[in-house]
Every structure is written in structure tokens, then in C-alpha cells.
C-alpha atoms as a PDB file:
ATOM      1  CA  UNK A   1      -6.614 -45.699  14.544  1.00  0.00           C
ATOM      2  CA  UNK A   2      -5.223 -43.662  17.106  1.00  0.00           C
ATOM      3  CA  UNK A   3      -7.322 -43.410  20.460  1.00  0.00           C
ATOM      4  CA  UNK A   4      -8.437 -39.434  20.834  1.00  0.00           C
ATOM      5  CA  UNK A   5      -8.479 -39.745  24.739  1.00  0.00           C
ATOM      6  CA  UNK A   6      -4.592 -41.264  24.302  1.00  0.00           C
ATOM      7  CA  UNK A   7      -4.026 -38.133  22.206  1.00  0.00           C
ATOM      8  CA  UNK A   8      -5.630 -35.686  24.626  1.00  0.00           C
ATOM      9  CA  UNK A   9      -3.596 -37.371  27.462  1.00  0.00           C
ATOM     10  CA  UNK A  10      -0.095 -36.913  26.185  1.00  0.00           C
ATOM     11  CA  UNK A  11      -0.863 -33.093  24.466  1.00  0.00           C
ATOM     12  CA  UNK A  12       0.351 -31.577  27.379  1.00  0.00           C
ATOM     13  CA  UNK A  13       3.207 -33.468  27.354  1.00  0.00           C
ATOM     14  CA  UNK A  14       4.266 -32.289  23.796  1.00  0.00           C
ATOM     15  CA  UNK A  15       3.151 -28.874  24.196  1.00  0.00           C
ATOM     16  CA  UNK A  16       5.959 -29.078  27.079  1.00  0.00           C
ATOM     17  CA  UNK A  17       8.635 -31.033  24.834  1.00  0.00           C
ATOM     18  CA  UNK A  18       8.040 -28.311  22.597  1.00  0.00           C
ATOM     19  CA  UNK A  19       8.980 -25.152  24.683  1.00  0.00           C
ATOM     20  CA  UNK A  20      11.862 -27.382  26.108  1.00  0.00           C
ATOM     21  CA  UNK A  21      13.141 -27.461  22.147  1.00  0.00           C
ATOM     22  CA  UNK A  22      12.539 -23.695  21.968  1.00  0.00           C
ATOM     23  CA  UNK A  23      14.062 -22.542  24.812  1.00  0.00           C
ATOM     24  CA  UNK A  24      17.195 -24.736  23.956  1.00  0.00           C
ATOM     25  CA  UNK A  25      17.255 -22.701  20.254  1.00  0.00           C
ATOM     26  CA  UNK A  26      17.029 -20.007  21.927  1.00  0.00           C
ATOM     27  CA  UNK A  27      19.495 -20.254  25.025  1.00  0.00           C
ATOM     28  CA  UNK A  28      21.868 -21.539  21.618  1.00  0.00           C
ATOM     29  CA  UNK A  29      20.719 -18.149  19.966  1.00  0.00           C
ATOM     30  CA  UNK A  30      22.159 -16.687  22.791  1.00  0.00           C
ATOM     31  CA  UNK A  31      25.251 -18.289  22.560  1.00  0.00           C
ATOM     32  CA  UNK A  32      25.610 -17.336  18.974  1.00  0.00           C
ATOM     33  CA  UNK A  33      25.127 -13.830  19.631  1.00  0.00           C
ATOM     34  CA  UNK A  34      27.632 -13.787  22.536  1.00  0.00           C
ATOM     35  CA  UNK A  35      29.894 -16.184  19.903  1.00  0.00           C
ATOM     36  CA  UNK A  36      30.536 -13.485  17.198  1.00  0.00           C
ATOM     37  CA  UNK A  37      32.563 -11.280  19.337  1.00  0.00           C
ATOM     38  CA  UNK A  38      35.048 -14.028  20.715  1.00  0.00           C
ATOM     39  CA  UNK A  39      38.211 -14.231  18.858  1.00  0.00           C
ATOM     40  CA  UNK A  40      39.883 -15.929  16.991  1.00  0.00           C
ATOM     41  CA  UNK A  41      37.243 -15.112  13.992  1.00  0.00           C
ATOM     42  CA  UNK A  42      36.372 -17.550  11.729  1.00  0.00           C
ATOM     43  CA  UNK A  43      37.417 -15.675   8.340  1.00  0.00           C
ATOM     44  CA  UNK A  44      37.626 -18.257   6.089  1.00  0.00           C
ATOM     45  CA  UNK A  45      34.922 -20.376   7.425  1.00  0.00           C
ATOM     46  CA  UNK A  46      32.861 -17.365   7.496  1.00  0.00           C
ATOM     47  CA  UNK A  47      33.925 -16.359   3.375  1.00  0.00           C
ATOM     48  CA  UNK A  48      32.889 -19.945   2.043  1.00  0.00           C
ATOM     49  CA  UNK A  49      29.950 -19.955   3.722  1.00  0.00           C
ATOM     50  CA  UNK A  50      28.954 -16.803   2.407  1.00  0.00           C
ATOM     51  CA  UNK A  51      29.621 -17.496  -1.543  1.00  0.00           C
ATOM     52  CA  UNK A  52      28.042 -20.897  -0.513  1.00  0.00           C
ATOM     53  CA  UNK A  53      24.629 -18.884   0.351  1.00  0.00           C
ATOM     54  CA  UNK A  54      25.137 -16.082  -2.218  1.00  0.00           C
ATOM     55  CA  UNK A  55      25.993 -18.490  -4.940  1.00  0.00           C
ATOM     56  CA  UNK A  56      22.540 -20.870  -4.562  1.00  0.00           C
ATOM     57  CA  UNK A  57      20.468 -18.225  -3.177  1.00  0.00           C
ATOM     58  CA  UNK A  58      20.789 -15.499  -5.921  1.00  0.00           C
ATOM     59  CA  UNK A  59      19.574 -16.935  -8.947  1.00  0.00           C
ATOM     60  CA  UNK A  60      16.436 -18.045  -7.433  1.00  0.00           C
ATOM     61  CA  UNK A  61      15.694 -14.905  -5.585  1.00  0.00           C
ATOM     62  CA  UNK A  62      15.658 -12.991  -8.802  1.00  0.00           C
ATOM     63  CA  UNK A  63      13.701 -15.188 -10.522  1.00  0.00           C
ATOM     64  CA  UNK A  64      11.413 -14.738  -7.556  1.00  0.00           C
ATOM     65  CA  UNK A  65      11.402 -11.241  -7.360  1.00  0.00           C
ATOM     66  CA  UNK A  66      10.297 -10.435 -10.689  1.00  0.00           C
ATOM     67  CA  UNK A  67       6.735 -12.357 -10.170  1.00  0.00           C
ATOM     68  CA  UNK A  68       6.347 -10.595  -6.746  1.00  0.00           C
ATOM     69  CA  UNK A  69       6.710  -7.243  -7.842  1.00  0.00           C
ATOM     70  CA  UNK A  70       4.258  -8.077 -10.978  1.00  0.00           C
ATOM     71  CA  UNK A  71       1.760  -9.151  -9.074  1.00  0.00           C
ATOM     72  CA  UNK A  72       2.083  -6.651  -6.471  1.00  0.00           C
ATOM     73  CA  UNK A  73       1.759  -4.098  -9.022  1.00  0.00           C
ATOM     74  CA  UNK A  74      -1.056  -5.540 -10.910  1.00  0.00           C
ATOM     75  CA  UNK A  75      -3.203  -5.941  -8.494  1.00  0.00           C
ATOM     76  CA  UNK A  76      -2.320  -2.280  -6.940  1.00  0.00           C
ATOM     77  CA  UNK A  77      -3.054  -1.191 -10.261  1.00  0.00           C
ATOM     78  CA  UNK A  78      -6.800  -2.796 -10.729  1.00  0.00           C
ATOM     79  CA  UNK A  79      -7.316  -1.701  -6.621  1.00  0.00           C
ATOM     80  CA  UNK A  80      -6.468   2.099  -7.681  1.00  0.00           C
ATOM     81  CA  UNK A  81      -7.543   2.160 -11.006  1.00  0.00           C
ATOM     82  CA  UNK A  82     -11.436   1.004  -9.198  1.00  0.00           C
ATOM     83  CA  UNK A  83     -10.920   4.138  -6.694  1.00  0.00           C
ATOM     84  CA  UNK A  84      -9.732   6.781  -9.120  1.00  0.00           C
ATOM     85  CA  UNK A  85      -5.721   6.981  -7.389  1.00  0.00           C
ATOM     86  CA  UNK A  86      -3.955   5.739  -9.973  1.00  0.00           C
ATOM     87  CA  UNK A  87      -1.535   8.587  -9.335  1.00  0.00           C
ATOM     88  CA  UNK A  88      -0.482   6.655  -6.145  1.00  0.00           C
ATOM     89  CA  UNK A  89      -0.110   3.201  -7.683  1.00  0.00           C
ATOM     90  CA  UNK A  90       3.672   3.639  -8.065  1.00  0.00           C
ATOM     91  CA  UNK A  91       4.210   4.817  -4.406  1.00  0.00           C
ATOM     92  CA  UNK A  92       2.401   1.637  -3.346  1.00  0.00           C
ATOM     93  CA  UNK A  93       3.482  -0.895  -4.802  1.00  0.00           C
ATOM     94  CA  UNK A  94       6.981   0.484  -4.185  1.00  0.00           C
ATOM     95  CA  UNK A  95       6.280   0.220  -0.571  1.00  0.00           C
ATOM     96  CA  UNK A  96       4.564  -3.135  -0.464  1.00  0.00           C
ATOM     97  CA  UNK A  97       8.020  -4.403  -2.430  1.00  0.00           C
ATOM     98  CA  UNK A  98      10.978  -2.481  -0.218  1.00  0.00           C
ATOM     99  CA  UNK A  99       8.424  -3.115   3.257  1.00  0.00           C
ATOM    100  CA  UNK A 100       7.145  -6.725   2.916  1.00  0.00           C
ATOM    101  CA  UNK A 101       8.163  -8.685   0.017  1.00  0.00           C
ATOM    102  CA  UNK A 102      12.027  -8.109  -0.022  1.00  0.00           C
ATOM    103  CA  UNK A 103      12.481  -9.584   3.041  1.00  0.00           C
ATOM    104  CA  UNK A 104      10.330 -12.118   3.148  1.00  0.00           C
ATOM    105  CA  UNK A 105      11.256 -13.280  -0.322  1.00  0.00           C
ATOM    106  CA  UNK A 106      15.215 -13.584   0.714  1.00  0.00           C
ATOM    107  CA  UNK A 107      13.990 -14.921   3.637  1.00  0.00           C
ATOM    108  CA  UNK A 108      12.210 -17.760   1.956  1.00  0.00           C
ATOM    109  CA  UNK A 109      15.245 -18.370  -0.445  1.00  0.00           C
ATOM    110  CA  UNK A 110      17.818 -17.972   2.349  1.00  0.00           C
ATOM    111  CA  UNK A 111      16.102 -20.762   4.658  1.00  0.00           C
ATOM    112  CA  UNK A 112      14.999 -23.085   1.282  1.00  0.00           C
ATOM    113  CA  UNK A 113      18.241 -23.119   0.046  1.00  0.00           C
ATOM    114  CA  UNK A 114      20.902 -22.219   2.228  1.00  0.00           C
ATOM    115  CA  UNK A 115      19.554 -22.956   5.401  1.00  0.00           C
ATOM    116  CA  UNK A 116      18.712 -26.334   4.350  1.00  0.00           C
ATOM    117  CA  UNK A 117      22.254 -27.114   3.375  1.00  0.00           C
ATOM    118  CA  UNK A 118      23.709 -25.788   6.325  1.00  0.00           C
ATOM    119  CA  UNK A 119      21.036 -28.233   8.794  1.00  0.00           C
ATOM    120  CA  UNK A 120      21.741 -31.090   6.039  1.00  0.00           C
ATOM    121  CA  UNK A 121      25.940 -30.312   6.979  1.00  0.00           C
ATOM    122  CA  UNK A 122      25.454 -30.369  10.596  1.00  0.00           C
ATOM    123  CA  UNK A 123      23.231 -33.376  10.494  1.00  0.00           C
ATOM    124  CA  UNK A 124      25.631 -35.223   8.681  1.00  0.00           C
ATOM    125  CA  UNK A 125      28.314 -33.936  10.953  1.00  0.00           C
ATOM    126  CA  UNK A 126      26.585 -34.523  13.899  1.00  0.00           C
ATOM    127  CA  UNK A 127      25.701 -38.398  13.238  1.00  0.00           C
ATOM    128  CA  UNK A 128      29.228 -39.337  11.911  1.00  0.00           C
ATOM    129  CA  UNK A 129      29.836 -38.002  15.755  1.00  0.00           C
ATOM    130  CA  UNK A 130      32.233 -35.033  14.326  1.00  0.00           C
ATOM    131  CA  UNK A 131      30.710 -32.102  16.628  1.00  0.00           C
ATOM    132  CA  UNK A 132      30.841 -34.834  20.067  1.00  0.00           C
ATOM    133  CA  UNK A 133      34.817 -35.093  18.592  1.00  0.00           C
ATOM    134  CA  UNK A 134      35.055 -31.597  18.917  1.00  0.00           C
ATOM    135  CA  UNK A 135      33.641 -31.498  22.472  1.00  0.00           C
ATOM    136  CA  UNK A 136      36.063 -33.713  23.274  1.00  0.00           C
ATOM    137  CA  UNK A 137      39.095 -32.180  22.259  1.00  0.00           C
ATOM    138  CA  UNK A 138      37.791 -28.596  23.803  1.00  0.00           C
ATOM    139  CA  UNK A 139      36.905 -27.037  20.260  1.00  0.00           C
ATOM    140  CA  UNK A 140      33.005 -25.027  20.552  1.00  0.00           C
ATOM    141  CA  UNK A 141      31.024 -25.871  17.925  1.00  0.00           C
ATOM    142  CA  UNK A 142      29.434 -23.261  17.972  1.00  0.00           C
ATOM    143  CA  UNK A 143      32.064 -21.093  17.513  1.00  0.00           C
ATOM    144  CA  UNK A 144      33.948 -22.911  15.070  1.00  0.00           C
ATOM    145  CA  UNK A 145      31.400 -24.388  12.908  1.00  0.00           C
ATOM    146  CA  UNK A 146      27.729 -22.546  13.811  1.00  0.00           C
ATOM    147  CA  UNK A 147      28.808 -18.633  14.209  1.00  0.00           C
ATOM    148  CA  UNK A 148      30.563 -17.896  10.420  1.00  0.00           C
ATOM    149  CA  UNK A 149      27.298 -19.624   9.402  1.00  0.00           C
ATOM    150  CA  UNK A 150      24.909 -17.475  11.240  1.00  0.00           C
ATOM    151  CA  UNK A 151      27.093 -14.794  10.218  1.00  0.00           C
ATOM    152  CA  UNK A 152      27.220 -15.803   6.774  1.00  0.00           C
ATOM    153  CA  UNK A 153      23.009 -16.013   6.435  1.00  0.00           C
ATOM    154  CA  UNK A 154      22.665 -12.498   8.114  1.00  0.00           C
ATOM    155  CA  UNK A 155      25.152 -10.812   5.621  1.00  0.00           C
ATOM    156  CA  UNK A 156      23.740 -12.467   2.270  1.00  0.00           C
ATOM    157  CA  UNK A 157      20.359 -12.227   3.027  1.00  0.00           C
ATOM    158  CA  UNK A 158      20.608  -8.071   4.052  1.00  0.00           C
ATOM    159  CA  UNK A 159      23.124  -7.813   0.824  1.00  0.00           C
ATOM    160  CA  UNK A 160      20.177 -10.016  -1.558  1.00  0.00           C
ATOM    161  CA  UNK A 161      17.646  -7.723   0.465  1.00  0.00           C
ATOM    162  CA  UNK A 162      18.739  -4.909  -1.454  1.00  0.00           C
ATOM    163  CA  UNK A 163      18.979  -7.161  -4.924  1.00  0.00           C
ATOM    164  CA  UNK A 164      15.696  -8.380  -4.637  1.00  0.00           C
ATOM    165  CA  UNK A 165      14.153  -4.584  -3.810  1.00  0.00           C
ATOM    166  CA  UNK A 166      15.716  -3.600  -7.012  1.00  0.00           C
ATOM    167  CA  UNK A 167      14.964  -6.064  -9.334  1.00  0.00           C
ATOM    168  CA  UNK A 168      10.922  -6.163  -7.509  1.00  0.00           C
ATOM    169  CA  UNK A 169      10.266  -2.398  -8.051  1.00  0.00           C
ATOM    170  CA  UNK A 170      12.151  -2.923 -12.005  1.00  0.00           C
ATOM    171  CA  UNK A 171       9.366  -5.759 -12.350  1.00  0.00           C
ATOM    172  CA  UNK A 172       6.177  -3.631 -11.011  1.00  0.00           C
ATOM    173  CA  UNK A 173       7.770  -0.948 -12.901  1.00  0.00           C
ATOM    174  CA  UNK A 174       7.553  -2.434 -16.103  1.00  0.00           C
ATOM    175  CA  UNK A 175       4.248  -4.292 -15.522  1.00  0.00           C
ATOM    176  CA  UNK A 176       2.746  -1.036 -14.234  1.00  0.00           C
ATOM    177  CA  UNK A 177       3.738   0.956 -17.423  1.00  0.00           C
ATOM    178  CA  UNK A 178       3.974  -1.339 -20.046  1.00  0.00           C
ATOM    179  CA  UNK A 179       1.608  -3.993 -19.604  1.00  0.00           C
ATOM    180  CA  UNK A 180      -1.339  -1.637 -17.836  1.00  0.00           C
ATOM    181  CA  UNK A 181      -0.121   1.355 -19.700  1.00  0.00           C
ATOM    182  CA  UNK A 182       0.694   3.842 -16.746  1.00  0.00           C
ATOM    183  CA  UNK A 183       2.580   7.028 -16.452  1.00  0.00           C
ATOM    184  CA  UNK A 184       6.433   6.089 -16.016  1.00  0.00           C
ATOM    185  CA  UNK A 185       6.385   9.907 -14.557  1.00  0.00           C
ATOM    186  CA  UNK A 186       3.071   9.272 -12.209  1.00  0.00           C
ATOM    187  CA  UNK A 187       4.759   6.485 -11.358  1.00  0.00           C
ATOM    188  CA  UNK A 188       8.161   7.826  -9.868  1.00  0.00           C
ATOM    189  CA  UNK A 189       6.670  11.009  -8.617  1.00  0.00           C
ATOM    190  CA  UNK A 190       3.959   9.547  -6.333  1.00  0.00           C
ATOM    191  CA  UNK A 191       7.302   7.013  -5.097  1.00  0.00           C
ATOM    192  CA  UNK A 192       8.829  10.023  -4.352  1.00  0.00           C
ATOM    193  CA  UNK A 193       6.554  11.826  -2.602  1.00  0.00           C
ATOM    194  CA  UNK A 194       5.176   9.053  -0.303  1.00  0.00           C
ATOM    195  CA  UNK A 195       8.511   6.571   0.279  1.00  0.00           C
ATOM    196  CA  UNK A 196      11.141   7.645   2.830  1.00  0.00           C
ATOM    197  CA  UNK A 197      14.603   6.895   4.071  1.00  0.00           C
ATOM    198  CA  UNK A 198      13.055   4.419   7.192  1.00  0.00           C
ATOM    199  CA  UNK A 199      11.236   2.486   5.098  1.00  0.00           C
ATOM    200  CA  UNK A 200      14.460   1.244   3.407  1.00  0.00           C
ATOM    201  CA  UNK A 201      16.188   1.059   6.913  1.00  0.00           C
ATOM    202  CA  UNK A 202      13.264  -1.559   8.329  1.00  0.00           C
ATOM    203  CA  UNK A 203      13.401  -3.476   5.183  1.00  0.00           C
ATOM    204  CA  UNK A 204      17.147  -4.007   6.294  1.00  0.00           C
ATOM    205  CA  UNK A 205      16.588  -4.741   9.912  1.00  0.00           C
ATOM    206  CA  UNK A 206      14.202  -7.322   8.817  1.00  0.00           C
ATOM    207  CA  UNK A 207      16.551  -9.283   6.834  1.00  0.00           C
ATOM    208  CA  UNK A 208      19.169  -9.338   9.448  1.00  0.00           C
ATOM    209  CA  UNK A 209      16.812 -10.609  11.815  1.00  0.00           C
ATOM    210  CA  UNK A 210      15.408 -13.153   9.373  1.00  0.00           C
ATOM    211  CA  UNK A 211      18.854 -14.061   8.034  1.00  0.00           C
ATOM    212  CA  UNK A 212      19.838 -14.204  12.080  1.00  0.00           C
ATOM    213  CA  UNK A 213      16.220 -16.540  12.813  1.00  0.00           C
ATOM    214  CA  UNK A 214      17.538 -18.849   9.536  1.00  0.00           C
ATOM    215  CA  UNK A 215      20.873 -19.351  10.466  1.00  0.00           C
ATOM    216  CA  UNK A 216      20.067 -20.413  13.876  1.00  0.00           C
ATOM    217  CA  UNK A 217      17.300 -22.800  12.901  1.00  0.00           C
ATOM    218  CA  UNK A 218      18.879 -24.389  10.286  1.00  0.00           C
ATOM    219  CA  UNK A 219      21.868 -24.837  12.605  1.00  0.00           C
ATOM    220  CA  UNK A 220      19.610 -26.018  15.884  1.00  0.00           C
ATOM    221  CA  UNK A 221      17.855 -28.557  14.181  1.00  0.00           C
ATOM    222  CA  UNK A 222      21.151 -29.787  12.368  1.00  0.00           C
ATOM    223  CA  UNK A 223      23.360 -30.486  15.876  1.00  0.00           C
ATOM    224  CA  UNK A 224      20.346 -32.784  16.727  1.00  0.00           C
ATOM    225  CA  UNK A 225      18.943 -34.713  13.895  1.00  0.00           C
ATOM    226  CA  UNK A 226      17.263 -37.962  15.323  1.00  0.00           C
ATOM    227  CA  UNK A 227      17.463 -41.639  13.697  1.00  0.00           C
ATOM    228  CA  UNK A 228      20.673 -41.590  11.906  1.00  0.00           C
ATOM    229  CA  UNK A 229      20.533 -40.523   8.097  1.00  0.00           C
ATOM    230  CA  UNK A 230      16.891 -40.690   7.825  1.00  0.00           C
ATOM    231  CA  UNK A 231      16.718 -38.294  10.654  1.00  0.00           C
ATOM    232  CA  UNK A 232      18.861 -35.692   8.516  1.00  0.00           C
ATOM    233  CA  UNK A 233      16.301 -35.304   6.139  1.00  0.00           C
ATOM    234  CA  UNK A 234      13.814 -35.045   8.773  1.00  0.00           C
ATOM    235  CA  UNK A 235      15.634 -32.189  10.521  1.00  0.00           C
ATOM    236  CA  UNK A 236      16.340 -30.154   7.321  1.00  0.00           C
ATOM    237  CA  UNK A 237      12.150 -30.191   6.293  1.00  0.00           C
ATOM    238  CA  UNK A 238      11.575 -29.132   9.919  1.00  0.00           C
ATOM    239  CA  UNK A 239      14.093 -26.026  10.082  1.00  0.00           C
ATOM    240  CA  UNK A 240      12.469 -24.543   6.638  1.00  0.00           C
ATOM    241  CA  UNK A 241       9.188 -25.218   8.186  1.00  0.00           C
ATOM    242  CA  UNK A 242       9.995 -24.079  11.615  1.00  0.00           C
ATOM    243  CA  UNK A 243      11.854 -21.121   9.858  1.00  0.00           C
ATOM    244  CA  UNK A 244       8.617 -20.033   7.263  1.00  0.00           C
ATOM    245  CA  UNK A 245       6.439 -19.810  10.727  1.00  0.00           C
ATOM    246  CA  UNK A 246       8.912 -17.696  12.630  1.00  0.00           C
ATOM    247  CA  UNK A 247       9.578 -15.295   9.943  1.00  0.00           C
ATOM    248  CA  UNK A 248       5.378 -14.648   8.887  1.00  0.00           C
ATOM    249  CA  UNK A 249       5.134 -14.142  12.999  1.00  0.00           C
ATOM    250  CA  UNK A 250       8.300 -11.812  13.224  1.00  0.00           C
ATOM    251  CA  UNK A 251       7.685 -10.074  10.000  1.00  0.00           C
ATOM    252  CA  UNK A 252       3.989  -9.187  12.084  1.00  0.00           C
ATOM    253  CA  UNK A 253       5.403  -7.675  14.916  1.00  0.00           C
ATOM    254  CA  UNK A 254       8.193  -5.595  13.480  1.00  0.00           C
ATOM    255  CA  UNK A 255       5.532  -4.465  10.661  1.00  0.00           C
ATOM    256  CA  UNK A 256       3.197  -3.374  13.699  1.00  0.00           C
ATOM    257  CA  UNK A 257       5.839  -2.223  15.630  1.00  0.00           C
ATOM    258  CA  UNK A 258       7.505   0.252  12.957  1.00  0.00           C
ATOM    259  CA  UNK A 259       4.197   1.529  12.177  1.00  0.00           C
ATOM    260  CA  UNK A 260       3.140   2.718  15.298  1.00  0.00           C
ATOM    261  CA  UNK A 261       6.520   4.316  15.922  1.00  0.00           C
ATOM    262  CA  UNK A 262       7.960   6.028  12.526  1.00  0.00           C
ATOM    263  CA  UNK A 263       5.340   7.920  11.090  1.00  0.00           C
ATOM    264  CA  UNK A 264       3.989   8.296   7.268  1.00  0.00           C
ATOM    265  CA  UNK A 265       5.213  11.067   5.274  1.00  0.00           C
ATOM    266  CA  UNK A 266       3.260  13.440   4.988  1.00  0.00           C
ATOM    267  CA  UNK A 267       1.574  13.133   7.997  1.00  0.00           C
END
């Protein structure tokens, strides 16, 4: 058993290995950023990354979607059905899908699926020593390999952004008016008449920051996996995790932020 005062002695000491490890993601953020407008661009890279993401990260997203909105809209439904608005339930549940749940649901499918591939490729780049070869010969890695990828993740997940608001409002549609037996016109006037253009636009800016956060994660903790193959697998559980907690933390801020400065209609 592991001695609590031994514990207590060295938590400063990983509470400072741990900023070190985010400041070096972030300084390699940086770089990215600062990356995507050097030349030459990486088009091809850049295109099979992308139908890489897309073509794992669709299916499930939809599948995912569909639940969300139902349950969004269910429980909406019971909430204003109990304080006699049930001519606002389509406006809400609208919001809660295009606000909150799109992004975070392409978020979560972005970093589960493709972000995990994209740490488990670096990882198995970086211990066959491929990216210290390209030091070597003068080639960035992050240019060549980690930029088209960041790239890639931003542009799927603001493209499946839009998919998965679709297909969520569809699914609280139906649940709304079939299953609780609402008014399909109560239900697209009170959308109307509460949603506007902004809330669409932050639902976009989210996923390009989230795709942005998963990209660079994913990449971060695949250029330095530790203990050779097992270490891979390590690295690619860590950037999902690592990726969840960022997103629920950025996802508060923006959410806070856009509400204090856009706003409600009608208002």
C-alpha cells in the first residue's frame, strides 16, 4: 500500500509535470496555428485525412444524434407539459440541440474515433523513430504530418456539426409529435419565434474549436507515447480523456460567454 505522506510529498511535483505537459500542447497549438498558413499545403495529406474522419465518424454520430434529440425532447416535453408551455417545447428543445448537443456530440465522435486513430498513427510513427527521421532530414512534423490533421478534424467536425443538428431536431421532432402527440405547427412556430441566426453561428464556432482542441490532443499525446507499443495504447485512452475534459470546460465558457454578450430574441 502506498504511503499517503509519500503521496503528499511528490503532489507538487506532478501538479508541476502536469502544467509542463500543458504548456508544451499548447506552445505546439501554437505552432499548428502559425503551421496552416506556411506553404507548400498539404492537399492530399489534408483530403485523406478528412474522408478518414468523415468516413468513421459519420455513421456513429447519427446514430448518436437521434437518442440525443429524443431525450432532449422528452424530457422538455414532461418539464413544459408540468408548467402549462407546451407551446414553447419546440423552440427549446431546438435550442438545447443546435446550442449544446451538436457540438458536443461531434465532438465526442470526432475525438473517440478519429482522434484516437490519428494519436494511435503518430504513436506508432513516433516509436518506429519515423518523426526523429524527419527531424533529421529538415522535414517539420508538424507541418507535414500534424497540420492537414488538425485541419482535417476542424473541417469534419463543423461540416458533421451541421449533420448532427439536422438529424437531432428530425429526432425531437418526431418524438415530440408522434410519440407525446404535440402540435407539428406549435412546434415550428414557437422554433421560429424564439431561435435566431447566432445561435446557429456559436454552434459552429464551437465545433471548430472542439475539432481544433481534438486534433491537437490526439496529435500531442501521439508524438510522445511512452514505453514502446504498450505506451501507444496508453497515449490514445489519455487524448480522448484529456480531450472529453477540455471540451465540457470549453463548451462552459463559450456557453457563458455568448450568453452574456448576444442577447435572446425577444428581449
Amino acid at each position: 500500500m502506498a504511503n499517503p505522506v509519500a503521496l503528499l510529498a511528490r503532489a507538487p511535483e506532478k501538479a508541476a509535470a502536469g502544467l509542463r505537459e500543458f504548456g508544451r500542447m499548447c506552445a505546439m497549438g501554437i505552432d499548428v496555428v502559425l503551421g496552416m498558413f506556411r506553404r507548400p499545403v498539404q492537399v492530399r495529406e489534408f483530403i485523406q485525412q478528412f474522408w478518414f474522419i468523415a468516413s468513421v465518424s459519420i455513421t456513429p454520430a447519427i446514430l448518436v444524434s437521434i437518442p440525443f434529440g429524443a431525450v432532449i425532447s422528452l424530457q422538455l416535453g414532461s418539464l413544459t407539459s408540468q408548467i402549462g408551455a407546451q407551446q414553447f417545447n419546440g423552440a427549446a428543445s431546438v435550442l438545447a440541440v443546435v446550442q449544446q448537443a451538436s457540438p458536443i456530440v461531434t465532438t465526442l465522435i470526432i475525438a473517440g474515433a478519429g482522434g484516437s486513430a490519428i494519436c494511435a498513427d503518430l504513436g506508432a510513427r513516433s516509436i518506429r523513430e519515423e518523426i526523429d527521421a524527419m527531424e533529421v532530414l529538415g522535414v517539420s512534423p508538424i507541418h507535414r504530418l500534424i497540420v492537414p490533421r488538425v485541419q482535417a478534424a476542424i473541417g469534419v467536425s463543423v461540416l458533421l456539426n451541421g449533420l448532427v443538428s439536422v438529424v437531432g431536431v428530425l429526432g425531437g421532432y418526431f418524438f415530440n409529435v408522434i410519440v407525446q402527440g404535440g402540435t407539428p405547427g406549435a412546434y415550428l412556430a414557437s422554433f421560429n419565434a424564439l431561435a435566431q441566426l447566432p445561435d446557429l453561428v456559436v454552434s459552429s464556432i464551437k465545433a471548430f474549436i472542439f475539432g481544433f482542441l481534438a486534433g491537437v490532443v490526439a496529435a500531442y499525446r501521439g508524438l510522445n507515447p511512452r514505453g514502446g507499443p504498450k505506451g501507444v495504447g496508453d497515449v490514445v485512452n489519455q487524448s480522448v480523456v484529456i480531450t472529453f475534459l477540455l471540451l465540457f470546460f470549453v463548451n462552459t465558457i463559450l456557453t457563458a460567454l455568448y450568453l452574456q454578450l448576444v442577447p435572446a430574441k425577444g428581449t
